[in-house]
C-alpha atoms as a PDB file:
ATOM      1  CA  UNK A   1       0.205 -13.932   3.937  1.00  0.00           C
ATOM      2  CA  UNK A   2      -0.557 -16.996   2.142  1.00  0.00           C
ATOM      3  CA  UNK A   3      -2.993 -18.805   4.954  1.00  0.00           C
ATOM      4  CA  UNK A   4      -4.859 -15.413   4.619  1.00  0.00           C
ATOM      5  CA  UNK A   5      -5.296 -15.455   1.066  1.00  0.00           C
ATOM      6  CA  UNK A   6      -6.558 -19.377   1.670  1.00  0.00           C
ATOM      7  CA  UNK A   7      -8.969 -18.670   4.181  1.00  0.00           C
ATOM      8  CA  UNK A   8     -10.121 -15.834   2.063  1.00  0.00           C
ATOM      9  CA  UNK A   9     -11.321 -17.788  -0.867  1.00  0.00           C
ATOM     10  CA  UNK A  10     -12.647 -20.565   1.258  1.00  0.00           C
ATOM     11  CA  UNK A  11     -14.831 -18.057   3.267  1.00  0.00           C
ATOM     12  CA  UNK A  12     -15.917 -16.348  -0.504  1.00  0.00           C
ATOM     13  CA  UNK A  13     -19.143 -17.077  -1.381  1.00  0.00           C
ATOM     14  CA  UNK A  14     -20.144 -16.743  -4.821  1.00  0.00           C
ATOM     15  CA  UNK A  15     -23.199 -16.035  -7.279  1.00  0.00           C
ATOM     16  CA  UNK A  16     -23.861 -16.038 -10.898  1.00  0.00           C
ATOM     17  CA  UNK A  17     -25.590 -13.190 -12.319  1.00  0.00           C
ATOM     18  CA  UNK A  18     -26.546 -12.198 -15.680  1.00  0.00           C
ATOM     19  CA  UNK A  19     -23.618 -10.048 -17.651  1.00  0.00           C
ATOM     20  CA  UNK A  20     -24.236  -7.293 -20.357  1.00  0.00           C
ATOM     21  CA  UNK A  21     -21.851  -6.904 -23.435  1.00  0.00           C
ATOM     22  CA  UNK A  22     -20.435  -8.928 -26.077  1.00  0.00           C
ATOM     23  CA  UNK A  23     -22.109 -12.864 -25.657  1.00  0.00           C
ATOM     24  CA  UNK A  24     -25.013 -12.587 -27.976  1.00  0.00           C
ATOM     25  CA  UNK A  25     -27.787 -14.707 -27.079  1.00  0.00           C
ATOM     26  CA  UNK A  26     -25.708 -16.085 -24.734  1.00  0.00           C
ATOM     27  CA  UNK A  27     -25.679 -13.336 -22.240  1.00  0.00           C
ATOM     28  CA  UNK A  28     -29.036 -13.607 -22.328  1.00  0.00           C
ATOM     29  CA  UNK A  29     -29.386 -17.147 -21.405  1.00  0.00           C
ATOM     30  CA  UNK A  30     -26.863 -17.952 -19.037  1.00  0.00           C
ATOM     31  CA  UNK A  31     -25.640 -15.995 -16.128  1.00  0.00           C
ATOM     32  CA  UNK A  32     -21.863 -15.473 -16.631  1.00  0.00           C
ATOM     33  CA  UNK A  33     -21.060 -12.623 -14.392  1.00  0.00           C
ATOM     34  CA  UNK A  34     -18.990 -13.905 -11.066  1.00  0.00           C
ATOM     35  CA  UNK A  35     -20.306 -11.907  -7.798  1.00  0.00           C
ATOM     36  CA  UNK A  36     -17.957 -12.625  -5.176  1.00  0.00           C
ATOM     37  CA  UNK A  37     -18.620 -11.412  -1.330  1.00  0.00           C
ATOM     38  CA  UNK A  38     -16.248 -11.820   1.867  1.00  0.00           C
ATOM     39  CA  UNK A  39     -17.030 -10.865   5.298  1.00  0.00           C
ATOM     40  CA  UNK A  40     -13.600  -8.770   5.808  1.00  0.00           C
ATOM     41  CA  UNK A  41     -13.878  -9.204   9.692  1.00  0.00           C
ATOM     42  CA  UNK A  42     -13.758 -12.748   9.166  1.00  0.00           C
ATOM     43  CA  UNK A  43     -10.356 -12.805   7.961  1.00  0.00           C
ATOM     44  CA  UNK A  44      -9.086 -10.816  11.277  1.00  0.00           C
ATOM     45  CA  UNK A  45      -6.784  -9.125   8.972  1.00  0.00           C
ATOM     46  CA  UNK A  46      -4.131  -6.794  11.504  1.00  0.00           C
ATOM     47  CA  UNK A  47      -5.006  -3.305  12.060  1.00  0.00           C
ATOM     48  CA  UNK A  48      -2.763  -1.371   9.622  1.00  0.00           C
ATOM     49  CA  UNK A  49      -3.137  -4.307   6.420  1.00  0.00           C
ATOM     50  CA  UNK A  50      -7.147  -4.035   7.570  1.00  0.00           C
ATOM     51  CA  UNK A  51      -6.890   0.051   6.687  1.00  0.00           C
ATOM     52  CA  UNK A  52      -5.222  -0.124   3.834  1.00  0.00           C
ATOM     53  CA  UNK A  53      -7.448  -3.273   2.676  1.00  0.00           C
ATOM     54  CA  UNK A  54     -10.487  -1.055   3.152  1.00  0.00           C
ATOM     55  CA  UNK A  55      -9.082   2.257   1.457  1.00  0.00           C
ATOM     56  CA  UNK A  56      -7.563  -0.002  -1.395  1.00  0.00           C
ATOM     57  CA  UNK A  57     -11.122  -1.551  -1.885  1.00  0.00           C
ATOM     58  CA  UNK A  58     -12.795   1.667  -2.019  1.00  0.00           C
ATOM     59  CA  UNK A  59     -16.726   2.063  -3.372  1.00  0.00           C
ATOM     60  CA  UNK A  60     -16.214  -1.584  -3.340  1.00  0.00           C
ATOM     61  CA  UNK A  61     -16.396  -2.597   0.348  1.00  0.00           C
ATOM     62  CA  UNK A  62     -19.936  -2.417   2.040  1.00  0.00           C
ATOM     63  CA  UNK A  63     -20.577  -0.406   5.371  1.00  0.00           C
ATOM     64  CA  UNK A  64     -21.193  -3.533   6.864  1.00  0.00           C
ATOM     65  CA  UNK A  65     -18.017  -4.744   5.972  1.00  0.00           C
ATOM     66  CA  UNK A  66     -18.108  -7.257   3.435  1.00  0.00           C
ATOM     67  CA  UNK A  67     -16.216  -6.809  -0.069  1.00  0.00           C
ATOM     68  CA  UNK A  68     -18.092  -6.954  -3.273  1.00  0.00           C
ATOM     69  CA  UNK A  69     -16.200  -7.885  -6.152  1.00  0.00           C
ATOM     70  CA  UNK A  70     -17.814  -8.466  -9.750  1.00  0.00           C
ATOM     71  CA  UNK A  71     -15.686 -10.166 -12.513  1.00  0.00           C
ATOM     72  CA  UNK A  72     -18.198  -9.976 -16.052  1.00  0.00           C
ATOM     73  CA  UNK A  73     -15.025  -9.621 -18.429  1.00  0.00           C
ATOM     74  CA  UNK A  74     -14.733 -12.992 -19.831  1.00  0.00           C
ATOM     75  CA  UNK A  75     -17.804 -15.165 -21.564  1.00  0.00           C
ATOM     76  CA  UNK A  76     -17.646 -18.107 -19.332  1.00  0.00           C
ATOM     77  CA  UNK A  77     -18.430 -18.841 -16.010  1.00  0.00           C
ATOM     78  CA  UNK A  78     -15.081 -20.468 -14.908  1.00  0.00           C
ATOM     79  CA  UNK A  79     -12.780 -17.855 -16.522  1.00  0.00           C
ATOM     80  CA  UNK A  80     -14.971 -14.894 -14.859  1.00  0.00           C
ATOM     81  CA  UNK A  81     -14.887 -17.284 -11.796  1.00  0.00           C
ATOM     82  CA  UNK A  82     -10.597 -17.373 -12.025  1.00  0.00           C
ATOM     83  CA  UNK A  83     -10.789 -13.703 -12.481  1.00  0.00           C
ATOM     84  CA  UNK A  84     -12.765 -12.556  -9.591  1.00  0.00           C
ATOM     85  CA  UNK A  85     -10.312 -14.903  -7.212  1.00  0.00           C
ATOM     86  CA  UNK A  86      -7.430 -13.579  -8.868  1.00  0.00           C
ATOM     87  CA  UNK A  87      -8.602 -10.041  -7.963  1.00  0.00           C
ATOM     88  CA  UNK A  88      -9.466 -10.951  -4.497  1.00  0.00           C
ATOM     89  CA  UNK A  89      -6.000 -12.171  -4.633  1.00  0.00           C
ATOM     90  CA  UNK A  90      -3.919  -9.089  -5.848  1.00  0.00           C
ATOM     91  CA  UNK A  91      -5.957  -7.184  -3.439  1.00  0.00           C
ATOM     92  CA  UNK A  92      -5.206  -8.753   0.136  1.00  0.00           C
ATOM     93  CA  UNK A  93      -1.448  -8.839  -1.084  1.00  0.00           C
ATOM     94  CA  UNK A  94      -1.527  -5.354  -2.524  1.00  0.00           C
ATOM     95  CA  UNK A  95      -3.021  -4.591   1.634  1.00  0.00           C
ATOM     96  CA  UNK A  96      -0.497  -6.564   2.974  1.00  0.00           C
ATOM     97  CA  UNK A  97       2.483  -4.419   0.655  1.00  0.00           C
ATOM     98  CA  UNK A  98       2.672  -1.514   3.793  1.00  0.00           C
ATOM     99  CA  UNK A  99       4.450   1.409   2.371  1.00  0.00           C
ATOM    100  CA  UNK A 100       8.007   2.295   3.833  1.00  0.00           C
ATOM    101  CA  UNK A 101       7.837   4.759   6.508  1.00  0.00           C
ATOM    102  CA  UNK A 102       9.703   8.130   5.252  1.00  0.00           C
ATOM    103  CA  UNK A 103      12.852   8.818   7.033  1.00  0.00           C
ATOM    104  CA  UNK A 104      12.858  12.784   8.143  1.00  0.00           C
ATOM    105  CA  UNK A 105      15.825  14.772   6.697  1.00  0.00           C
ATOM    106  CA  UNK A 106      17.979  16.377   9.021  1.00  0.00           C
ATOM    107  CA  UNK A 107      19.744  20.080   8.377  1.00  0.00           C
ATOM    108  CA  UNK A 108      22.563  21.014  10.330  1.00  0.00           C
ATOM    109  CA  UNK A 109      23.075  24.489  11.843  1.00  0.00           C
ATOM    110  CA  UNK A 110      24.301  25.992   8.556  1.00  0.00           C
ATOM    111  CA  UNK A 111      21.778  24.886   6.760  1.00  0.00           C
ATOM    112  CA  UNK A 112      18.842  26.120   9.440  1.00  0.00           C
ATOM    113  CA  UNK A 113      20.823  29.878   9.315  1.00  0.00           C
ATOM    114  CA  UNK A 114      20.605  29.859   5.703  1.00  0.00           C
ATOM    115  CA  UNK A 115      16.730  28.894   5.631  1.00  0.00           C
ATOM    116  CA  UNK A 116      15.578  31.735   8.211  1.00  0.00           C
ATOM    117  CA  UNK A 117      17.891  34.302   6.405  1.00  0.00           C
ATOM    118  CA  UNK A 118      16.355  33.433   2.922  1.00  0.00           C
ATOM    119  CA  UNK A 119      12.777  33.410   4.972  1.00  0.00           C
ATOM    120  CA  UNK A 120      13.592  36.819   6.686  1.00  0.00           C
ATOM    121  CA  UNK A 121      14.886  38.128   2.801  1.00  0.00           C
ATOM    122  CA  UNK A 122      11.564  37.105   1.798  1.00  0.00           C
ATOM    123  CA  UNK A 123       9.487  38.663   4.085  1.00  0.00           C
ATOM    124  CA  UNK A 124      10.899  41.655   3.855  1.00  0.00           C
ATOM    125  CA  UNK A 125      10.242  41.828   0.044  1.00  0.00           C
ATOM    126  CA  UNK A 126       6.850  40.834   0.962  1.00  0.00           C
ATOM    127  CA  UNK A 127       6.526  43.655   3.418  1.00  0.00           C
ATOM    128  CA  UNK A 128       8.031  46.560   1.054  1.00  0.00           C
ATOM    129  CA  UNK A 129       5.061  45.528  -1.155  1.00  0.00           C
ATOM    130  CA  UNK A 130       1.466  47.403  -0.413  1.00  0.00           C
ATOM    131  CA  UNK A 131      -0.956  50.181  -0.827  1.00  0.00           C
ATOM    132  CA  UNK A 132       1.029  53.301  -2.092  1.00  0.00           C
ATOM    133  CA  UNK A 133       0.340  56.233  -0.100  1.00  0.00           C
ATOM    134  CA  UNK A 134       0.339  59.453  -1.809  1.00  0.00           C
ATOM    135  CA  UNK A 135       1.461  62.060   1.510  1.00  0.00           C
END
């Protein structure tokens, strides 16, 4: 897990662009915001961590594949820069984090007789109810 979180942030390639909010004249002059982009079929991530990378990234992964990330929260380039990677981070491992399958629960014969006679009590309940015909 950890080679793919390496090769991911040596294949990132990243871009300064200017950041609105709080800076002053700073945001004006220097371009703080961190834009980060990663070719996801670069990684060769495995099937099921590759599904769950691309529903966990959301509005955030391109249709040509390639992830998006912008990191504008701090007022420096280097701390929006540390951000962005520790995003990029949490996400792969968050993929990689496969929820446990659900183990079925099993009802014995009692049990099944008791669930179809409630059903069948139910039903007919259901069935008395209706239109009232006036004969």
């Amino acid at each position: 897990m950890d080679e793919v979180v390496e090769r991911a942030l040596a294949l990132v390639s990243e871009s300064f662009i200017a950041a609105a909010g709080p800076g002053g004249q700073n945001v004006n002059k220097v371009a703080t915001a961190v834009q980060l982009r990663l070719d996801i079929f670069a990684l060769r991530l495995e099937p099921l961590v590759f599904a769950r990378f691309k529903q966990l990234a959301g509005s955030r992964m391109t249709a040509k594949g390639e992830l998006v990330l912008t990191a504008r929260r701090f007022r420096t380039q280097e701390a929006n820069r540390a951000d962005a990677r520790e995003r990029l981070t949490e996400l792969l491992r968050e993929a990689h984090n496969l929820p446990e399958k659900r183990a079925k629960s099993r009802l014995n014969r009692i049990g099944k007789t008791q669930r179809l006679e409630s059903k069948k009590k139910r039903g007919t309940v259901k069935a008395g109810r209706g239109k009232v015909q006036f004969d």
